[in-house]
Protein backbone atom coordinates (compact mmCIF):
# COMPACT_ATOMS: atom_id res chain seq x y z
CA UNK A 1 190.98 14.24 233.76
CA UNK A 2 194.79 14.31 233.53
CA UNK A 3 196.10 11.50 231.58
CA UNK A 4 199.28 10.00 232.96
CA UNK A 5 202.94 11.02 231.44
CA UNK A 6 204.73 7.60 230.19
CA UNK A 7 207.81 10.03 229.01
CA UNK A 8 211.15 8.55 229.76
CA UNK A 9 212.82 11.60 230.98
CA UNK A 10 215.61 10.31 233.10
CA UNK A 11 218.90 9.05 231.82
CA UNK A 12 221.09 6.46 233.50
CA UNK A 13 224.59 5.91 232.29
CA UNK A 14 226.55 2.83 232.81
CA UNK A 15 229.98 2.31 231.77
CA UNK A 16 230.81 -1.80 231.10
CA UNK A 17 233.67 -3.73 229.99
CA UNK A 18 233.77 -5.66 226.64
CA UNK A 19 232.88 -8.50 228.35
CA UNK A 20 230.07 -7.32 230.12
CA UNK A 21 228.25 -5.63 227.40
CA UNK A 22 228.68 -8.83 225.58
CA UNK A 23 227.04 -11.21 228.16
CA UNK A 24 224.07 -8.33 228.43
CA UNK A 25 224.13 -8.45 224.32
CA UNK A 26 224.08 -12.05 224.03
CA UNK A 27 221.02 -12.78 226.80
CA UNK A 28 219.27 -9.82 224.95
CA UNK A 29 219.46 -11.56 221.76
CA UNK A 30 217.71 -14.99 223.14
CA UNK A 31 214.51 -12.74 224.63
CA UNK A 32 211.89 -11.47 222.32
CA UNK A 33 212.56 -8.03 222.95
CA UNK A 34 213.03 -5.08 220.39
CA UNK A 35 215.38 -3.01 221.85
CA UNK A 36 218.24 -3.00 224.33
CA UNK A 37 216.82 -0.62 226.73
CA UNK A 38 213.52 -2.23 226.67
CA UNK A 39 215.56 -5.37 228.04
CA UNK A 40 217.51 -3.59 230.52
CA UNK A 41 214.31 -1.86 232.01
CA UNK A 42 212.92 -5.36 232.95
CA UNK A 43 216.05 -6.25 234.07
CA UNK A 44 216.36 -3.77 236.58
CA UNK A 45 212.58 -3.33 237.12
CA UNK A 46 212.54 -7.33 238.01
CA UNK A 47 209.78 -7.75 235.24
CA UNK A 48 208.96 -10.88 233.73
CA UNK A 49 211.71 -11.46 230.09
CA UNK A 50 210.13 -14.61 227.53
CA UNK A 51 212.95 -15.98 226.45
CA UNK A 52 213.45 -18.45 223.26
CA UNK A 53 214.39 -21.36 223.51
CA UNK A 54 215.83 -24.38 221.28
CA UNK A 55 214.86 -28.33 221.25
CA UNK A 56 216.76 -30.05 219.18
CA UNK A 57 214.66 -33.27 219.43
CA UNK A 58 211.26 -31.03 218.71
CA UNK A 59 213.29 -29.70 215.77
CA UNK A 60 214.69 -33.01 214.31
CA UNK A 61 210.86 -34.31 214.98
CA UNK A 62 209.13 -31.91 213.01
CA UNK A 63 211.60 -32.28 210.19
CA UNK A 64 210.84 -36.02 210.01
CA UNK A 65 206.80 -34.99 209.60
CA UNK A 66 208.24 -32.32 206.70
CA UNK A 67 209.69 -35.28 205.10
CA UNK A 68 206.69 -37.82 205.92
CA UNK A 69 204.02 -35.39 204.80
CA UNK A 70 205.85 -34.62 201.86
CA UNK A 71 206.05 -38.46 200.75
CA UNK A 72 202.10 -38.67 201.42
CA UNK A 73 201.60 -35.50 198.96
CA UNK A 74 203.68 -37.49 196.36
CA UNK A 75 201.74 -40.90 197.24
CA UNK A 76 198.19 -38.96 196.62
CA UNK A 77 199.90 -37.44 193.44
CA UNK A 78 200.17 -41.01 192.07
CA UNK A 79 197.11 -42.51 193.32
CA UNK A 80 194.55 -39.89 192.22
CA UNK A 81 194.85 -40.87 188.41
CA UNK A 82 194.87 -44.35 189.00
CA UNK A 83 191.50 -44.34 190.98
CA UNK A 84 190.26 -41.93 188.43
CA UNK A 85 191.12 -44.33 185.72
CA UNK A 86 189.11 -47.07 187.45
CA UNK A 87 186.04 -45.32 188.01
CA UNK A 88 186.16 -44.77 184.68
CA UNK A 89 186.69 -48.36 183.29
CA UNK A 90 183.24 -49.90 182.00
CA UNK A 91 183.94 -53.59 181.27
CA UNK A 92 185.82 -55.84 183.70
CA UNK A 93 188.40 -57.12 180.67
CA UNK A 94 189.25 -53.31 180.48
CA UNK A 95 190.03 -53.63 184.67
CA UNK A 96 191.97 -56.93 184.03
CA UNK A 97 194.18 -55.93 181.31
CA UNK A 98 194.99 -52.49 182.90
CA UNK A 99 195.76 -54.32 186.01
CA UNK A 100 198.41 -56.46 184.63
């Protein structure tokens, strides 16, 4: 059994202005691929290129549960010790008095 060569023996050379390297550079930069000539290949090849992309409103929404679940953590901080206080009360003048 021969196994199959994946070498990349063959060179090709392209010669690009400023401005084109820079368009190439920029779309290479919003796909998740590693390396230039990894990018280029599927380019050329017509292969399939996932490519990031930005929502703001996703992004502005998942700050606002940051910020919600962050409020909850403090809310459970303060209510832990009060239930655990209660529970812990015998008499109900004791649960009066603390309640005022």
């Amino acid at each position: 059994m021969s196994e199959e060569k994946n070498n990349r023996d063959n060179w090709l050379h392209l010669r690009l202005t400023e401005g084109e390297y820079n368009k190439i550079h920029e779309a290479f930069s919003k796909t998740t691929k590693k390396k230039l000539s990894e990018y280029a290949r599927s380019v050329l090849l017509n292969k399939s290129i996932t490519v990031y992309t930005c929502n703001q409103s996703f992004d502005l929404f998942v700050a606002e549960l940051i910020q919600l679940k962050n409020e909850l953590n403090a809310i459970g901080n303060n209510f832990n010790p009060t239930v655990k206080k209660l529970h812990m009360i015998d008499h109900d003048e004791e649960i009066k008095l603390w309640a005022i």
